[in-house]
Each structure stands twice: as structure tokens, then as C-alpha cells.
N, C-alpha and C. Protein backbone atom coordinates (compact mmCIF):
# COMPACT_ATOMS: atom_id res chain seq x y z
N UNK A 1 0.86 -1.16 0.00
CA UNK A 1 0.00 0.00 0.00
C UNK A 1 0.90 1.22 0.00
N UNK A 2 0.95 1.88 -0.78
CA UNK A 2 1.47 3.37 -0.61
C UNK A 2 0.35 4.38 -0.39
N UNK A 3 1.07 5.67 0.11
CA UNK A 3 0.24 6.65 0.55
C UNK A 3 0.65 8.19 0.08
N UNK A 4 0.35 8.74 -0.35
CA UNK A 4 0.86 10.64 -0.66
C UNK A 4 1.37 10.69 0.56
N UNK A 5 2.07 11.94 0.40
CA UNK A 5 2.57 13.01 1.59
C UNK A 5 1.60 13.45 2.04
N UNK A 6 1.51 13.26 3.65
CA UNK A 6 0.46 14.48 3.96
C UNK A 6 -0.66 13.14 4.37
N UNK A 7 -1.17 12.09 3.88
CA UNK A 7 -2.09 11.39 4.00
C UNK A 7 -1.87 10.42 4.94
N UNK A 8 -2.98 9.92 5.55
CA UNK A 8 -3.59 8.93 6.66
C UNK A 8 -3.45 7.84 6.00
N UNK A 9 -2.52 6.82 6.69
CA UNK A 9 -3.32 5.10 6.33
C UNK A 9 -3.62 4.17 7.46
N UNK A 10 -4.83 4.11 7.31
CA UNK A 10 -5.37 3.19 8.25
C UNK A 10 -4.69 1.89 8.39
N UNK A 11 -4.61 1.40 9.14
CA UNK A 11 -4.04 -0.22 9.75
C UNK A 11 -5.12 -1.08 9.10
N UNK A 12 -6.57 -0.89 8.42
CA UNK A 12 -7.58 -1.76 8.19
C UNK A 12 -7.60 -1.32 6.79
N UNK A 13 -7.90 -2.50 5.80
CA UNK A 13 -8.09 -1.99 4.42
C UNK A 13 -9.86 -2.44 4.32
N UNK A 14 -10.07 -1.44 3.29
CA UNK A 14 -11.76 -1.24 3.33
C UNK A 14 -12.08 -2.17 2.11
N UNK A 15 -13.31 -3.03 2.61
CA UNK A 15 -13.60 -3.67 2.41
C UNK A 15 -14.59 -3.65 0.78
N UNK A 16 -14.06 -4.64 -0.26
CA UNK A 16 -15.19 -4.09 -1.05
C UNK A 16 -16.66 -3.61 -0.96
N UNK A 17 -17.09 -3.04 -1.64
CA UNK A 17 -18.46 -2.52 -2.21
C UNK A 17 -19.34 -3.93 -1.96
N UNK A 18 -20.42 -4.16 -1.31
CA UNK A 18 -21.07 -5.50 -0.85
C UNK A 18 -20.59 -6.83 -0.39
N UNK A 19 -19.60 -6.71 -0.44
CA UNK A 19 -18.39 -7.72 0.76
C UNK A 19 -19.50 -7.45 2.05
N UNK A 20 -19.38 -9.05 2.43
CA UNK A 20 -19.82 -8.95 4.29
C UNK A 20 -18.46 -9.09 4.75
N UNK A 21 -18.53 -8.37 5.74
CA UNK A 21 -17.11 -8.66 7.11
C UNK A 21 -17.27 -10.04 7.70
N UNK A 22 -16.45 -10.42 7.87
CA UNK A 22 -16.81 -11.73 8.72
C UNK A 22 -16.28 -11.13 10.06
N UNK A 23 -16.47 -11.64 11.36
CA UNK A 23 -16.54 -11.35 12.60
C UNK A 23 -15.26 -11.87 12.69
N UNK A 24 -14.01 -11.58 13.87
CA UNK A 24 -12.82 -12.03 13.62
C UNK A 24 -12.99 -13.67 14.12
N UNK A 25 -13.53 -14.06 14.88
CA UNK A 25 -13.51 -15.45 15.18
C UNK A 25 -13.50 -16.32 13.42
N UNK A 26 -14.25 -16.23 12.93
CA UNK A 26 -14.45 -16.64 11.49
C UNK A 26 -13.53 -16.36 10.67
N UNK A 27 -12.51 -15.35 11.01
CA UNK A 27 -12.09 -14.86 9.68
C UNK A 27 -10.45 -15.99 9.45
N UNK A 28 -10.26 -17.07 10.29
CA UNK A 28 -8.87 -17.79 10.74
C UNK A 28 -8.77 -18.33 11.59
N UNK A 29 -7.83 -18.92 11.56
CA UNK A 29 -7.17 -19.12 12.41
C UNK A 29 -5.32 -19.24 12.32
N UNK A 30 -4.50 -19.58 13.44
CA UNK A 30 -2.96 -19.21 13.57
C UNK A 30 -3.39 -21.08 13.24
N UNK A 31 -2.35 -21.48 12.83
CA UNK A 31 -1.93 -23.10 13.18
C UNK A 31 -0.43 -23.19 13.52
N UNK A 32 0.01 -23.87 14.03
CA UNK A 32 1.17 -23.56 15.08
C UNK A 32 1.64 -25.49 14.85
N UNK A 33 2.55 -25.27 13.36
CA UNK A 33 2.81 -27.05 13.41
C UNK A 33 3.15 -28.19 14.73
N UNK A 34 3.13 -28.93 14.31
CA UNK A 34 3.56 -29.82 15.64
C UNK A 34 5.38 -29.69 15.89
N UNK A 35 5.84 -29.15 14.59
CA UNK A 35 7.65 -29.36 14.75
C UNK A 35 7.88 -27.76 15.28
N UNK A 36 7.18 -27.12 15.42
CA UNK A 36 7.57 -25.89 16.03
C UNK A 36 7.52 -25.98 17.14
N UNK A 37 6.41 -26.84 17.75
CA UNK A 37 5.72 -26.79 19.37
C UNK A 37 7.12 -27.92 20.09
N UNK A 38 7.81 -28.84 19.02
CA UNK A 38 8.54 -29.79 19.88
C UNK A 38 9.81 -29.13 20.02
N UNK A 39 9.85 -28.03 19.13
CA UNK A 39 11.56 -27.31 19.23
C UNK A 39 11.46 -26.01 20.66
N UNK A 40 10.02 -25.63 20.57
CA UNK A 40 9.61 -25.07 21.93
C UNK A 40 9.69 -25.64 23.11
N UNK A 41 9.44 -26.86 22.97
CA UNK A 41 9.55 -27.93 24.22
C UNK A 41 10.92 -28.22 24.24
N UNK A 42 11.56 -28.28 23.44
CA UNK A 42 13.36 -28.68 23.38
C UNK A 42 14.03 -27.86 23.73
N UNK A 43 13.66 -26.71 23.43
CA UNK A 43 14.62 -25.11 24.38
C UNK A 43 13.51 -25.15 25.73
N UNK A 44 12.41 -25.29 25.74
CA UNK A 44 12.04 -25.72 27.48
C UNK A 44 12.70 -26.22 28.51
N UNK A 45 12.61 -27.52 27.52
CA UNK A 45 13.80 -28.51 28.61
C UNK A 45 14.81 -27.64 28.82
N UNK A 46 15.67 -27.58 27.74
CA UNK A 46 17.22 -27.10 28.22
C UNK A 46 17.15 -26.00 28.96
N UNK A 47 16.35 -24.88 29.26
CA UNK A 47 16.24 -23.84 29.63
C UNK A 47 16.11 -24.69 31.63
N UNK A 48 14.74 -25.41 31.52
CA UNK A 48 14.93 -25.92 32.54
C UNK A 48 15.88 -26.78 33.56
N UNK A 49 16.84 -27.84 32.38
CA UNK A 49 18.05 -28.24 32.90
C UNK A 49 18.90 -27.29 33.47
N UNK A 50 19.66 -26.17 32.22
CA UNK A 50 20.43 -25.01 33.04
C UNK A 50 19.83 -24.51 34.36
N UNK A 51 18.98 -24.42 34.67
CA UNK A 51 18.20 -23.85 35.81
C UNK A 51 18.89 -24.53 36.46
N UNK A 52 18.63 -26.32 36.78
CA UNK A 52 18.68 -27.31 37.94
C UNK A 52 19.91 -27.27 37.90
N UNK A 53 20.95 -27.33 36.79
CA UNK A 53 22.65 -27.77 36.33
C UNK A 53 22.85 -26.50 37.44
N UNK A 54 22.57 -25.75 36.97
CA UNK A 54 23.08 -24.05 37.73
C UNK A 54 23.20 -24.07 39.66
N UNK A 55 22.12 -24.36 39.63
CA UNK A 55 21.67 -24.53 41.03
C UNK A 55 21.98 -25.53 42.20
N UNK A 56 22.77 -26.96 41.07
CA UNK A 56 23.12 -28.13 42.45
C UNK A 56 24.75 -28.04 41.60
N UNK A 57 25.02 -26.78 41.21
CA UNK A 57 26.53 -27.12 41.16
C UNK A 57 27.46 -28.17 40.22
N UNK A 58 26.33 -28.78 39.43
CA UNK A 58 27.04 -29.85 38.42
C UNK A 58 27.95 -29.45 37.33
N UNK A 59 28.55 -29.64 36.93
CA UNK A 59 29.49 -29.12 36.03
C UNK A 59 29.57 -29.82 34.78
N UNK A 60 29.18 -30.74 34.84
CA UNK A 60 28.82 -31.93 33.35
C UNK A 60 27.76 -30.86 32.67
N UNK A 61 28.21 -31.45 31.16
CA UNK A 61 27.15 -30.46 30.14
C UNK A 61 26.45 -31.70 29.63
N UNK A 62 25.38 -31.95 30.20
CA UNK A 62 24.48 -33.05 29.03
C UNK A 62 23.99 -32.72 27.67
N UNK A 63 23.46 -34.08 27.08
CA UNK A 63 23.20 -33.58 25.58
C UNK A 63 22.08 -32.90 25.50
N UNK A 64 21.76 -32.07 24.76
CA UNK A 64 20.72 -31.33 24.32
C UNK A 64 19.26 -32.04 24.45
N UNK A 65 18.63 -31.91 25.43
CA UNK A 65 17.06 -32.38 24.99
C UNK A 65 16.48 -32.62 23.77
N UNK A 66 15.48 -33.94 23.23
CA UNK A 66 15.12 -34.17 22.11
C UNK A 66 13.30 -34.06 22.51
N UNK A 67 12.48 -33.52 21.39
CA UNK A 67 11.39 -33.15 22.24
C UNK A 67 10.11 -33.73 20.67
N UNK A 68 9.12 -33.83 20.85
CA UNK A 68 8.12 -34.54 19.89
C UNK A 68 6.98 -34.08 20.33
N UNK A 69 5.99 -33.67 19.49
CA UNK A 69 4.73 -33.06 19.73
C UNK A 69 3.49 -33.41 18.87
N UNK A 70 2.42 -33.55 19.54
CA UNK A 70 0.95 -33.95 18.88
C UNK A 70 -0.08 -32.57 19.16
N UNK A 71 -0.29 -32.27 18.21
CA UNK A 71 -1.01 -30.67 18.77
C UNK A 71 -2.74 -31.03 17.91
N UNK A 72 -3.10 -31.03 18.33
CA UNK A 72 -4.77 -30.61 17.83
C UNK A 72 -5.88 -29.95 18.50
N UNK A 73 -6.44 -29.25 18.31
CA UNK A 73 -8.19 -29.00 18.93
C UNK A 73 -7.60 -27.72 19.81
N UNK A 74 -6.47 -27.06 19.92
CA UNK A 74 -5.72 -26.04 21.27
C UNK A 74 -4.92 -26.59 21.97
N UNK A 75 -5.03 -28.15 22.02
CA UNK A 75 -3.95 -28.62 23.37
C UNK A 75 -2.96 -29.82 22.30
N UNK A 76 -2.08 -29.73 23.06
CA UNK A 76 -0.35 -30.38 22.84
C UNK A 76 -0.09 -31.33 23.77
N UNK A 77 -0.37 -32.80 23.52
CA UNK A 77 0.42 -33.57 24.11
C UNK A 77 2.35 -33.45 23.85
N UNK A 78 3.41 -33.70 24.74
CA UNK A 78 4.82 -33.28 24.61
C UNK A 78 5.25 -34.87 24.84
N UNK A 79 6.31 -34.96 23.94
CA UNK A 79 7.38 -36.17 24.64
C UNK A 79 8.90 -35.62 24.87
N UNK A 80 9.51 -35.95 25.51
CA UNK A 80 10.76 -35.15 26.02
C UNK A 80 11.79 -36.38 26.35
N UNK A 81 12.50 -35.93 25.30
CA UNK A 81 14.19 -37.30 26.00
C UNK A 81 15.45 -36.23 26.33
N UNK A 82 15.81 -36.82 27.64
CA UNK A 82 16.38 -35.66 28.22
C UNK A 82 18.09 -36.73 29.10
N UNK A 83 19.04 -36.07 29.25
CA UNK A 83 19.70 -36.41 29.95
C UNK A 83 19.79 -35.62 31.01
N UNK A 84 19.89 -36.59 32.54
CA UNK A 84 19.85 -36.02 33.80
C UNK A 84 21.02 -35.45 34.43
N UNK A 85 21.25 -34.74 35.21
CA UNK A 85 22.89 -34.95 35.92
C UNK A 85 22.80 -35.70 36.89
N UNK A 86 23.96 -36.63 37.79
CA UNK A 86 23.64 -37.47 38.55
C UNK A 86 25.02 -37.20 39.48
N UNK A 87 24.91 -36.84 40.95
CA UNK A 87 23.10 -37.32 41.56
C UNK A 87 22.30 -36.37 41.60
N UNK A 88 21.19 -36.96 41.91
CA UNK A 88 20.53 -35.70 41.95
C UNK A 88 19.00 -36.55 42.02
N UNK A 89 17.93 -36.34 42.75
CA UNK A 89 16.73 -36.70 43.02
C UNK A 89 15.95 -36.34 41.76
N UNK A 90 16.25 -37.94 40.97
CA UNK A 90 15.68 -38.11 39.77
C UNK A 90 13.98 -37.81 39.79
N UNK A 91 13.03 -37.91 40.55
CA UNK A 91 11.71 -37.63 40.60
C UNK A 91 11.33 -36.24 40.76
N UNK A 92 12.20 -35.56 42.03
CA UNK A 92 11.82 -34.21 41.63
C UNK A 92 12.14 -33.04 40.79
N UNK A 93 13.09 -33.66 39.71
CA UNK A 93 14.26 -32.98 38.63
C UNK A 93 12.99 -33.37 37.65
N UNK A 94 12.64 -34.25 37.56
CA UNK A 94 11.96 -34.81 35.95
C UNK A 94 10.76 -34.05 36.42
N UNK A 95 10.11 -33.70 37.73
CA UNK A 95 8.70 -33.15 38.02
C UNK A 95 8.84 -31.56 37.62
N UNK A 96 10.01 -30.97 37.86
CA UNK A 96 10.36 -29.71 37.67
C UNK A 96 10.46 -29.65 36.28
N UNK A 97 11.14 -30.40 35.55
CA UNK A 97 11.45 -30.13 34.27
C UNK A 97 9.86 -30.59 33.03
N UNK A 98 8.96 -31.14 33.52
CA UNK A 98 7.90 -31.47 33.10
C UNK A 98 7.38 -30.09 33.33
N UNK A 99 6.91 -29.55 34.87
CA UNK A 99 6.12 -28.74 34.79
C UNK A 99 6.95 -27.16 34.14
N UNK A 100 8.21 -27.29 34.48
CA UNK A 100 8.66 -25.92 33.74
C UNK A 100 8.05 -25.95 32.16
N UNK A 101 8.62 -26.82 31.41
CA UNK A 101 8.08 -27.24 30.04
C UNK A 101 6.74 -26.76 29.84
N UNK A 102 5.75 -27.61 30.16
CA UNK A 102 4.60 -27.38 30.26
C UNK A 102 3.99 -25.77 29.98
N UNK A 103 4.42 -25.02 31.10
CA UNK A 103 4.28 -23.91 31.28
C UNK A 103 4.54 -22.95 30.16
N UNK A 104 5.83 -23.33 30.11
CA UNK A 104 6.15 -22.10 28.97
C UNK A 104 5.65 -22.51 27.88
N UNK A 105 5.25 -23.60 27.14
CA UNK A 105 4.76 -24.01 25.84
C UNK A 105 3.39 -23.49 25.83
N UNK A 106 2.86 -23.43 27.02
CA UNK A 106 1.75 -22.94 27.07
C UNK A 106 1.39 -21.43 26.91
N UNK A 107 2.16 -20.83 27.78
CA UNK A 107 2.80 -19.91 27.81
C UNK A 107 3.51 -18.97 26.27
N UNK A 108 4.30 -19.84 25.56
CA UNK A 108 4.38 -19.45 24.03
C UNK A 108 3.62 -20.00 23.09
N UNK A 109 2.91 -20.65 23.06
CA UNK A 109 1.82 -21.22 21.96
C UNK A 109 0.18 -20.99 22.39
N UNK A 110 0.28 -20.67 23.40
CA UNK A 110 -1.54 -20.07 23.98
C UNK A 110 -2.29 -22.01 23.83
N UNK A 111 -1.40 -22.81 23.24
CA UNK A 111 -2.07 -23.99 23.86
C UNK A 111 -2.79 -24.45 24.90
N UNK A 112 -3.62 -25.91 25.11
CA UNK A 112 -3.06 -26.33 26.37
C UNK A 112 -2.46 -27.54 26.45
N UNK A 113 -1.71 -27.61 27.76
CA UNK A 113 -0.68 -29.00 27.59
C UNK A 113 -1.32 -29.96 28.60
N UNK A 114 -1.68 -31.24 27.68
CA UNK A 114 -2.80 -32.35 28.87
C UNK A 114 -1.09 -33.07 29.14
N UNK A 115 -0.16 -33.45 28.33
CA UNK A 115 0.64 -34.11 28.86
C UNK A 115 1.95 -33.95 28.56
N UNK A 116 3.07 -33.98 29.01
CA UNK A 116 4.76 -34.25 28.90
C UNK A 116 5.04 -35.36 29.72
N UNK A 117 5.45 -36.23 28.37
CA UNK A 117 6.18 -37.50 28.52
C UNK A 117 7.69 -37.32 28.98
N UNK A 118 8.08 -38.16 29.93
CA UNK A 118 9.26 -37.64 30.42
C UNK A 118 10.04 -39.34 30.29
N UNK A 119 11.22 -39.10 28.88
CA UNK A 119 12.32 -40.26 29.10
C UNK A 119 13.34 -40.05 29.29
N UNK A 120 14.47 -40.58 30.62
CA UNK A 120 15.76 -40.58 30.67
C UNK A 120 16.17 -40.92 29.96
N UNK A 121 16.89 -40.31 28.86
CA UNK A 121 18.55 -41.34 28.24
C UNK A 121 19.71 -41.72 28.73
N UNK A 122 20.21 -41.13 29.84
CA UNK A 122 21.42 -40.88 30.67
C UNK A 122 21.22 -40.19 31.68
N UNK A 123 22.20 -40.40 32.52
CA UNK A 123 22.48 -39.94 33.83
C UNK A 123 23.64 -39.34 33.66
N UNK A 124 24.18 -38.49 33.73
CA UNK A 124 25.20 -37.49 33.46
C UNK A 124 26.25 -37.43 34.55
N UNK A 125 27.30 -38.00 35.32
CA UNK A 125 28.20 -37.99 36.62
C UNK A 125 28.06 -36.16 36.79
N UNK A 126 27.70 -35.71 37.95
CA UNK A 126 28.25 -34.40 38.40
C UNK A 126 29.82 -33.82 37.73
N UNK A 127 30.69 -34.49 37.88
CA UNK A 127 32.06 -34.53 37.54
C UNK A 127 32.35 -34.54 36.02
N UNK A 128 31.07 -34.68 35.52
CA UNK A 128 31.56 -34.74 33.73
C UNK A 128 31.64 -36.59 33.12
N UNK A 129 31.06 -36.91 32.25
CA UNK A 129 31.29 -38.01 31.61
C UNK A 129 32.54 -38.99 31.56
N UNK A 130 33.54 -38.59 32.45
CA UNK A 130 35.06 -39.16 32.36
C UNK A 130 34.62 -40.52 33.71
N UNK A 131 35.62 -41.39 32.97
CA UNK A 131 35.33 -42.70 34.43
C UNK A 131 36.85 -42.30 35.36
N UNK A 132 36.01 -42.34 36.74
CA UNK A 132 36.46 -42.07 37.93
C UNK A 132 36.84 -43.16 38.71
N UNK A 133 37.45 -43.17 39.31
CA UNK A 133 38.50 -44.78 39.56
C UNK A 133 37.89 -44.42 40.91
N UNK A 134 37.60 -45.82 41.30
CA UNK A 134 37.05 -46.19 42.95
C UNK A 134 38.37 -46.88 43.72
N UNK A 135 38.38 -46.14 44.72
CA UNK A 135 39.56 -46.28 45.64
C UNK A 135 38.99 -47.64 46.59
């Protein structure tokens, strides 16, 4: 759209000559693929690991979260493969990292989330992936 000097342009373009408006509910919708929603859930996780990594002092870098998504009707079932650091109280790490997830996907996609599947791949040594000799 261009405009003269001097002239107004509205943010709305006018509608033809006997055109009905449709009401905005009708006029669309956003669709939000399923591979966007699992790469949202995959920087979730990791966002949520750094949190826990940060906080109990671990120093091992695990691998990157792998994340899979089913989206229909507004809500997103999530699957999440994640490596843990160890030790570390595997039930309330995977409960944190579920509900952090959750949240923000919800949170960035206006979804809702009925579920996040939560699989360990690894346990990560505090100390880093190197084998440590038992005295």
C-alpha cells in the first residue's frame, strides 16, 4: 500500500463494495505445526536443565534435549528425551522439568498441555562423563 505526503493510512483496508465482514472469530485461524511446538519444548527442557545444572553445582554439560509433539483442537500432548545430571533426586528434577516445560509451551503457543512425557537417556556424573577410579 502506498500513501501521498500528507495522508492517513489506516491499519484496516476497506472492504469491497457488498463484501460482508466476517466477525474475527471466522475470519482464521494461527496453526502452530507440531515441529515448532517440539523445538519449543526442546529449548524448554534445556532452559529448565540449566536452571537445575546451575543450582546443584554440576558441572557436566548433558546432551541437548530431544522433544516430539501432537497438537490438535488447542492442546499439545509433549514427549521429552532428556539427559539427567547425577546425583541428583531423579523424581523431583523430571517433576520440575515437566512442569517448567509445560508452562512455557503454554505460555508461548496459547495452547493447552494435557501431557509431557518424560524419558531418561542418561544420567550425566556431576564430575563430567570421564570414568572415575574407585579407591
Amino acid at each position: 500500500m502506498t500513501s501521498q505526503p500528507g495522508s492517513v493510512v489506516s491499519g484496516t483496508a476497506a472492504a469491497p463494495a457488498g463484501a460482508a465482514v466476517l466477525p474475527p472469530a471466522e475470519r482464521g485461524a494461527t496453526v502452530i505445526p507440531e515441529k515448532v511446538v517440539a523445538r519449543i519444548a526442546a529449548r524448554a527442557a534445556q532452559e529448565a536443565l540449566v536452571k537445575h545444572t546451575a543450582t546443584s553445582g554440576a558441572r557436566a554439560k548433558p546432551a541437548a534435549p530431544r522433544a516430539s509433539a501432537t497438537v490438535g483442537g488447542g492442546t499439545a500432548r509433549l514427549g521429552l528425551t532428556v539427559d539427567l545430571p547425577y546425583p541428583a533426586d531423579l523424581a523431583t528434577v523430571s517433576r520440575q522439568v515437566q512442569h517448567y516445560v509445560s508452562e512455557r509451551v503454554a505460555h508461548l503457543t496459547g495452547m493447552r498441555v494435557t501431557e509431557v512425557a518424560l524419558a531418561i537417556e542418561h544420567l550425566v556424573p556431576a564430575d563430567g562423563p570421564g570414568r572415575r577410579r574407585v579407591r
